[in-house]
C-alpha atoms as a PDB file:
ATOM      1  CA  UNK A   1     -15.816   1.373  -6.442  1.00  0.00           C
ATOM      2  CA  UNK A   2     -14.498  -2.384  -7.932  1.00  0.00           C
ATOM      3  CA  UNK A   3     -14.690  -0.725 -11.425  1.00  0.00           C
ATOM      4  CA  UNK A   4     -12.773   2.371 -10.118  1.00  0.00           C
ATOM      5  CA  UNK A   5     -10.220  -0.608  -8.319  1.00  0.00           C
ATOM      6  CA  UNK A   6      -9.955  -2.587 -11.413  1.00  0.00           C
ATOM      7  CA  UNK A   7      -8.926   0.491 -13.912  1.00  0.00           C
ATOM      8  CA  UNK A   8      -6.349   1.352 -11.270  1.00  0.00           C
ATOM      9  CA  UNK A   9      -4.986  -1.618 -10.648  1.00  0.00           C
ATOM     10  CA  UNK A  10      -4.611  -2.325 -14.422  1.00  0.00           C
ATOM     11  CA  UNK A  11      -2.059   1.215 -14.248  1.00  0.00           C
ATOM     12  CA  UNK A  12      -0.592   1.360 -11.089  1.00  0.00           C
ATOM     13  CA  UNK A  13       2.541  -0.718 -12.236  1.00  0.00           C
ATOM     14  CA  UNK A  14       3.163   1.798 -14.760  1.00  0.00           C
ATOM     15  CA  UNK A  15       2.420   4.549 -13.115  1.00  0.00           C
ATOM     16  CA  UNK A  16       5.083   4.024 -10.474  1.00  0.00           C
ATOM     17  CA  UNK A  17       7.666   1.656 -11.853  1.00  0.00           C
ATOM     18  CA  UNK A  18      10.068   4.089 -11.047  1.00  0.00           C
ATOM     19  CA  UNK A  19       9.164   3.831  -6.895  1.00  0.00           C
ATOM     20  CA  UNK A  20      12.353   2.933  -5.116  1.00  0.00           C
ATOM     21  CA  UNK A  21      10.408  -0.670  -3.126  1.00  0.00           C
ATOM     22  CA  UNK A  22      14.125  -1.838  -2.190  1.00  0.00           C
ATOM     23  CA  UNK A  23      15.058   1.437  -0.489  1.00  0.00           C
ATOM     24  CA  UNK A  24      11.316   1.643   1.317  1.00  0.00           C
ATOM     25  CA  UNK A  25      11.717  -2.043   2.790  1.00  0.00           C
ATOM     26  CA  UNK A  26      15.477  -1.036   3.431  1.00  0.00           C
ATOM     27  CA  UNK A  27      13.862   1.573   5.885  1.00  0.00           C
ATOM     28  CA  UNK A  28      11.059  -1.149   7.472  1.00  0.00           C
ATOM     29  CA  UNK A  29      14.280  -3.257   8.287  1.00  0.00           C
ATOM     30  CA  UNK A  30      15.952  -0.479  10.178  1.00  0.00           C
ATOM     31  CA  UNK A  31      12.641   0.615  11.838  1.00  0.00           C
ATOM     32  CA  UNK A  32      12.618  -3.516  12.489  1.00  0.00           C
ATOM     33  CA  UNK A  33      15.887  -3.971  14.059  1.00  0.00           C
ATOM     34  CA  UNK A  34      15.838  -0.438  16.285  1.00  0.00           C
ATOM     35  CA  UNK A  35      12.310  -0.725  17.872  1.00  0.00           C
ATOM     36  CA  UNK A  36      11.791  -4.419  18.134  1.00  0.00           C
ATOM     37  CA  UNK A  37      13.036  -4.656  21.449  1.00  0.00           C
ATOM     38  CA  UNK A  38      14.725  -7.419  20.948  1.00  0.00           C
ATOM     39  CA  UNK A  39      12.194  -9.469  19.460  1.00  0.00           C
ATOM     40  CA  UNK A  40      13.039 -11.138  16.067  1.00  0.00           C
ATOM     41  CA  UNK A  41      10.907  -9.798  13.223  1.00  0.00           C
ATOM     42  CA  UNK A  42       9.803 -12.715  11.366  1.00  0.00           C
ATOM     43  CA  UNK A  43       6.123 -13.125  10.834  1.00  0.00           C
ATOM     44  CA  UNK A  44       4.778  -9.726   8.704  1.00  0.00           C
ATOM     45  CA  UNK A  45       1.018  -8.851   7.634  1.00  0.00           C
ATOM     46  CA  UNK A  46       0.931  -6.137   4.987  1.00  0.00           C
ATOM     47  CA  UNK A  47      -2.768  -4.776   5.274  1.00  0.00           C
ATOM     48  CA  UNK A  48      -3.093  -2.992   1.858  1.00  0.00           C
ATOM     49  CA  UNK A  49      -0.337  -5.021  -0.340  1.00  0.00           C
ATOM     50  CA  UNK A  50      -1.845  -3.558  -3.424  1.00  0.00           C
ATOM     51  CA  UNK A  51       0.322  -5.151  -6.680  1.00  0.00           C
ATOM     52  CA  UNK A  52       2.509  -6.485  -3.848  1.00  0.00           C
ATOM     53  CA  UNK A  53       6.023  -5.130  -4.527  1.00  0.00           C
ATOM     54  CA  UNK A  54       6.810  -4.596  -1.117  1.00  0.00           C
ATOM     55  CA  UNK A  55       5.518  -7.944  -0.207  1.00  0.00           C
ATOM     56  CA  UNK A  56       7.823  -9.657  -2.828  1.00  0.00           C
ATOM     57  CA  UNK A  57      10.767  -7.513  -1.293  1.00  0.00           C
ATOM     58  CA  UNK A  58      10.010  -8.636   1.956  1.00  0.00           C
ATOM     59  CA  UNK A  59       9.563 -12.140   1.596  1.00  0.00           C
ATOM     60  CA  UNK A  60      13.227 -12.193  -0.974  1.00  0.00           C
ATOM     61  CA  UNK A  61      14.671 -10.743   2.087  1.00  0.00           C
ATOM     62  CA  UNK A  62      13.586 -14.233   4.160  1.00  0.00           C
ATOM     63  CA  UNK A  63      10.295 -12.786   5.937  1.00  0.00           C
ATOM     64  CA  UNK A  64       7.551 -14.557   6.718  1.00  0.00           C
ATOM     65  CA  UNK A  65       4.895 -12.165   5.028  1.00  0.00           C
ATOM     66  CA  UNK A  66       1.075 -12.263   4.776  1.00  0.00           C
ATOM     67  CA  UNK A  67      -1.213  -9.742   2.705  1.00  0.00           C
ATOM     68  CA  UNK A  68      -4.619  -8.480   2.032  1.00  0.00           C
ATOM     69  CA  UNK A  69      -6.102  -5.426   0.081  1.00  0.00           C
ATOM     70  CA  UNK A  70      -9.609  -4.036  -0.825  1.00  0.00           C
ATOM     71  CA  UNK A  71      -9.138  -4.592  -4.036  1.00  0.00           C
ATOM     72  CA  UNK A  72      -9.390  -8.379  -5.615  1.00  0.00           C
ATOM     73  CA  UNK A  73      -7.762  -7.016  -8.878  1.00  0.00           C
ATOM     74  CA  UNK A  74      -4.895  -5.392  -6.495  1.00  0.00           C
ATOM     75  CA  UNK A  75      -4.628  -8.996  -5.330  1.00  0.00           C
ATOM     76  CA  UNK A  76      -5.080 -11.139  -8.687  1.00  0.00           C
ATOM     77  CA  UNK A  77      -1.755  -8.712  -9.831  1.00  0.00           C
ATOM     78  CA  UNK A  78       0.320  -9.398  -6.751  1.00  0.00           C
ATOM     79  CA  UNK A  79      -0.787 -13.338  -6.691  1.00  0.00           C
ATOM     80  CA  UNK A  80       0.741 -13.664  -9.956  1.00  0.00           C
ATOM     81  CA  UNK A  81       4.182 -11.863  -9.463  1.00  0.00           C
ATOM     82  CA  UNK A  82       4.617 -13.924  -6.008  1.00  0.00           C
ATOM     83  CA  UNK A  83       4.100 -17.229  -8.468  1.00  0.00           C
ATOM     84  CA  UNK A  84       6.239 -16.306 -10.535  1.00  0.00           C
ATOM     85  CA  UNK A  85       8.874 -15.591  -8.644  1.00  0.00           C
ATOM     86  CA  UNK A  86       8.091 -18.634  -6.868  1.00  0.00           C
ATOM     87  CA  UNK A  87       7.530 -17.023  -3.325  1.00  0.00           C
ATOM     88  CA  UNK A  88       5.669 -18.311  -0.622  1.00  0.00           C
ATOM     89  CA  UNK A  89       3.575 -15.539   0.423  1.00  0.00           C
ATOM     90  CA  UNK A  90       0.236 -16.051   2.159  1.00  0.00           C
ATOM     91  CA  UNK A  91      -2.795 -14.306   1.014  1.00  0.00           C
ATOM     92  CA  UNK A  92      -5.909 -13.799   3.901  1.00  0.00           C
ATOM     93  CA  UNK A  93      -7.761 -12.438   1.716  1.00  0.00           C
ATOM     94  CA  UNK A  94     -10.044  -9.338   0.476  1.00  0.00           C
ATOM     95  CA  UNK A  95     -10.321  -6.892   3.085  1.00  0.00           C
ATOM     96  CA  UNK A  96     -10.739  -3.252   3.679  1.00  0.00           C
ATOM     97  CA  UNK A  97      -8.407  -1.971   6.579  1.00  0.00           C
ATOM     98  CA  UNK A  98     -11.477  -0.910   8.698  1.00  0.00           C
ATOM     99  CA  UNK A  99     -12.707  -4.624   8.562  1.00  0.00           C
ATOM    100  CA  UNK A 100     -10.404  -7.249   9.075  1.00  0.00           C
ATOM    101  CA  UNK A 101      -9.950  -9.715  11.601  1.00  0.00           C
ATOM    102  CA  UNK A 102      -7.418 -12.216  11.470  1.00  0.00           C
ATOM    103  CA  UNK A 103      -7.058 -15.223  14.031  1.00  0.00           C
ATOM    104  CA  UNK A 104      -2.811 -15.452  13.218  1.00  0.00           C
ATOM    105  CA  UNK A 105      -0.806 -13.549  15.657  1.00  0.00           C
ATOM    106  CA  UNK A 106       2.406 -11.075  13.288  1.00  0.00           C
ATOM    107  CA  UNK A 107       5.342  -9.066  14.778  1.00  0.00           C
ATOM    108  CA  UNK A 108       4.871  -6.649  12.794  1.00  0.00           C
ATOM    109  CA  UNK A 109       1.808  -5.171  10.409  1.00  0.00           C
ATOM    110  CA  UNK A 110       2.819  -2.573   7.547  1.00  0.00           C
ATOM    111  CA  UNK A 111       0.319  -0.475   5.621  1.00  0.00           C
ATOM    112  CA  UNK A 112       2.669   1.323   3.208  1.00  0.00           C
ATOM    113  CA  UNK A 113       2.578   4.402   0.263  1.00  0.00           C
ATOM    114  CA  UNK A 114      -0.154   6.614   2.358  1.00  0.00           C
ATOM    115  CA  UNK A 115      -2.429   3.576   2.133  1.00  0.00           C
ATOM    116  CA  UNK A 116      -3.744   4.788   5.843  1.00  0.00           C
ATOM    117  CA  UNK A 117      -4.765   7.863   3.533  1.00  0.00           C
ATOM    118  CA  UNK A 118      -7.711   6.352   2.066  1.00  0.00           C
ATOM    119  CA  UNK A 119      -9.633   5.926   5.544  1.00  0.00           C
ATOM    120  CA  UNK A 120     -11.494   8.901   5.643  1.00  0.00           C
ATOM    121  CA  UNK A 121     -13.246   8.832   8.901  1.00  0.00           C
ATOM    122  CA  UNK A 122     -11.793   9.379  12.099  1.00  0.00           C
ATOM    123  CA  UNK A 123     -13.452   6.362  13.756  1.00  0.00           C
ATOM    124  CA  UNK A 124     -12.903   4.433  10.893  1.00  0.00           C
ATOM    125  CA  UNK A 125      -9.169   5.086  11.654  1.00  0.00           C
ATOM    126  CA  UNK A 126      -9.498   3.854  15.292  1.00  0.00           C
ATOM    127  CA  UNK A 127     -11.226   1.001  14.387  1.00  0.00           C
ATOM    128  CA  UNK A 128      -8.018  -0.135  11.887  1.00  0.00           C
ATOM    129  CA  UNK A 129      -5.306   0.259  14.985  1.00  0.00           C
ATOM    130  CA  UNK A 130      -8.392  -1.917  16.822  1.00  0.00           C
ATOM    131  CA  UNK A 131      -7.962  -4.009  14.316  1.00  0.00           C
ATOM    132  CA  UNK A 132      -3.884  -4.048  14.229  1.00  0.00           C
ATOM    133  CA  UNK A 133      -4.014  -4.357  17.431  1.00  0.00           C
ATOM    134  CA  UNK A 134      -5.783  -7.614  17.756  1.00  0.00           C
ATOM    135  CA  UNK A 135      -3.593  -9.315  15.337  1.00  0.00           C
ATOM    136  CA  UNK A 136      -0.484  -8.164  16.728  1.00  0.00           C
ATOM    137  CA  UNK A 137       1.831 -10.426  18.938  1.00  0.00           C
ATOM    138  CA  UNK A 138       3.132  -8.661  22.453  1.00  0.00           C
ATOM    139  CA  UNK A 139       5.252  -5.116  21.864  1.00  0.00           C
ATOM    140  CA  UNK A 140       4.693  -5.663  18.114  1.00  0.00           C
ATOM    141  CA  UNK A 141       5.314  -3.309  15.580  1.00  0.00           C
ATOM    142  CA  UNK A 142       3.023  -0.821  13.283  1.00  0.00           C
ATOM    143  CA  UNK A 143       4.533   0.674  10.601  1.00  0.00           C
ATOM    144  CA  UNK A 144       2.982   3.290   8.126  1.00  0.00           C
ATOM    145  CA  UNK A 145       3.338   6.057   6.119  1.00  0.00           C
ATOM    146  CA  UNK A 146       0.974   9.282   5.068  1.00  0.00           C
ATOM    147  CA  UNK A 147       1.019  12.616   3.553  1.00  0.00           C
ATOM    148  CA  UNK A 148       1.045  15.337   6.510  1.00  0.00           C
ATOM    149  CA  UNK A 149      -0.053  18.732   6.640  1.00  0.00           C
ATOM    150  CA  UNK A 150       3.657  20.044   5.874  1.00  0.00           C
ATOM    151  CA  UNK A 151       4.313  17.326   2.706  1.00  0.00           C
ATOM    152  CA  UNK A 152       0.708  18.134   1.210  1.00  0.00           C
ATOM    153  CA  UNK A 153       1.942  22.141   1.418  1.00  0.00           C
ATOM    154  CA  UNK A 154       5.089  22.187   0.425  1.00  0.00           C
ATOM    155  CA  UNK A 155       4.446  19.765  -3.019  1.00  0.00           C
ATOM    156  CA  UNK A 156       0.865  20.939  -3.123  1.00  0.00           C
ATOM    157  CA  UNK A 157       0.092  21.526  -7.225  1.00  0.00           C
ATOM    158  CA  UNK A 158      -3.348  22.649  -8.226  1.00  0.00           C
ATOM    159  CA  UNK A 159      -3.384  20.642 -11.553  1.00  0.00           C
ATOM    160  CA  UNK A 160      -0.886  18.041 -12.789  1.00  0.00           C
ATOM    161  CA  UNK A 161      -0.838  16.093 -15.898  1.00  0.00           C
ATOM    162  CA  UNK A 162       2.344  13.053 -16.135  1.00  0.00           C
ATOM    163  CA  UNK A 163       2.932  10.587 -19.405  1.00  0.00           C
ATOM    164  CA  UNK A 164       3.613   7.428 -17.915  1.00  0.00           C
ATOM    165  CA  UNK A 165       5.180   4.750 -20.412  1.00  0.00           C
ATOM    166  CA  UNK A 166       6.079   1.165 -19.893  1.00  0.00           C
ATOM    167  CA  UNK A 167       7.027  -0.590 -23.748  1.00  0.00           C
ATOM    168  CA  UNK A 168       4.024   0.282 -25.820  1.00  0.00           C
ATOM    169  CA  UNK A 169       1.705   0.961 -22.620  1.00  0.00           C
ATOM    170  CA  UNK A 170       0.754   4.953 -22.318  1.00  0.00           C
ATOM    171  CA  UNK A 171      -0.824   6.167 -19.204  1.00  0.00           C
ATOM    172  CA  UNK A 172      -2.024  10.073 -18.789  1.00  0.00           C
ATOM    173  CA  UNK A 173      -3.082  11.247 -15.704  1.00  0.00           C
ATOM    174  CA  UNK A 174      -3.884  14.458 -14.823  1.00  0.00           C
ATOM    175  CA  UNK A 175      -4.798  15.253 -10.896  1.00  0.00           C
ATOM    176  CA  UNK A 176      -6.267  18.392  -9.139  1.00  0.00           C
ATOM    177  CA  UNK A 177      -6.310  19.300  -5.987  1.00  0.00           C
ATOM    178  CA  UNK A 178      -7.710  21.794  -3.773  1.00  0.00           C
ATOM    179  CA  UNK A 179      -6.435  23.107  -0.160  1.00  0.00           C
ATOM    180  CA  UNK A 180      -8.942  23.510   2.545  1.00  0.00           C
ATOM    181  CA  UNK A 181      -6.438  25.056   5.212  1.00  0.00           C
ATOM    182  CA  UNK A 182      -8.577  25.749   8.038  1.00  0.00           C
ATOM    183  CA  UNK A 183     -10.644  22.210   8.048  1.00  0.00           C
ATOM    184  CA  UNK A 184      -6.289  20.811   7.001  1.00  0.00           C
ATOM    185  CA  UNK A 185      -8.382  18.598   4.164  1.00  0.00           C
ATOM    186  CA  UNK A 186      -6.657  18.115   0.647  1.00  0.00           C
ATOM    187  CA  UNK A 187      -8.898  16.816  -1.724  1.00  0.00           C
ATOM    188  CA  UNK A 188      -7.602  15.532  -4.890  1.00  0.00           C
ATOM    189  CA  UNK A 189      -9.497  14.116  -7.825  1.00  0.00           C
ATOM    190  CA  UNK A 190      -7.461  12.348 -10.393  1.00  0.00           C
ATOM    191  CA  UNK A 191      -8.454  11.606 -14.093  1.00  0.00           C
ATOM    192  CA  UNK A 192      -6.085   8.617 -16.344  1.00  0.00           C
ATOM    193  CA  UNK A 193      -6.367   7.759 -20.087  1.00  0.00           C
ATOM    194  CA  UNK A 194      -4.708   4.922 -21.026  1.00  0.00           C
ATOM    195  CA  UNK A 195      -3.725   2.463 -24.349  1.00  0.00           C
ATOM    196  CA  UNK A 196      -2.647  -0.226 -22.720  1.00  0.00           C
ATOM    197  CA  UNK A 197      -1.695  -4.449 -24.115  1.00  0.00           C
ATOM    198  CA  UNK A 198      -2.731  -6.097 -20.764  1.00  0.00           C
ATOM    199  CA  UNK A 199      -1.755 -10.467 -20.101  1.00  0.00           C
ATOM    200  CA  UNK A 200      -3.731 -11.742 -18.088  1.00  0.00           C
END
């Protein structure tokens, strides 16, 4: 698992540079301001922050934003954008979503791009609105997106293969997945080469 983390988190910038961040946080400020209830969103824990460009969005925009993810290499990525962009953005740590526990009280928690997708179990799921929950200030917000049954069928693909380029970084990947339309499971296996010039 940390080796499969670490080769992904080493692509995932090129592999969606092109993901619109600005017009995704645009949307968490409009989800903000109607269901708030008249509480001020200020104080914002993103539970799977991965390289952290919705973090870095969030905070430019004057929120007070916190973040974890399972990954440490995730985190190492999105720990060096926020310094060097010179944001204040606090980090609690390493955690998966299913086992967190935080004692800081947030308006609102975010687990963006299908992150929620990765909890396979149903009480595992429970157990990470438990765990929202808990953190969460009175009438907070959760905010999250997945892939539903009707987005998995209508831009379901058996096989796909995508060149990725960023400068003289190349990333292949090539993904197949399978429909199981009675149990409504997807389950897609994805395969990357890469050349890539890394900095630490």
């Amino acid at each position: 698992m940390g080796n499969t983390f670490k080769k992904y988190a080493e692509i995932f910038d090129i592999i969606y540079k092109r993901k619109n961040y600005k017009s995704e946080c645009d949307f968490l400020e409009r989800v903000f301001k109607r269901y708030s209830q008249r509480r001020r969103i200020r104080e914002i824990l993103d539970i799977a922050c991965g390289t952290g460009d919705h973090i870095i969005c969030l905070a430019e925009r004057g929120f007070d934003v916190s973040a974890q993810d399972i990954s440490s290499d995730m985190l190492r990525i999105a720990k060096r954008k926020c310094y060097n962009k010179n944001l204040k953005i606090s980090f609690m740590g390493r955690f998966p979503m299913q086992q967190f526990k935080h004692k800081n009280k947030f308006d609102a928690v975010i687990a963006m791009f299908s992150s929620i997708d990765y909890v396979l179990k149903l009480k595992e799921v429970k157990q990470v609105f438990i765990n929202i929950r808990n953190c969460l200030r009175k009438k907070g917000l959760i905010v999250f997106d997945f892939w539903n049954k009707s987005s998995v069928e209508k831009n379901f693909t058996p096989c796909k293969r995508k060149v990725f380029c960023k400068g003289n970084e190349k990333v292949i990947r090539i993904s197949r997945t399978s429909l199981d339309k009675k149990a409504l499971v997807a389950k897609a296996e994805f395969f990357s080469e890469f050349d890539l010039k890394l900095t630490a």
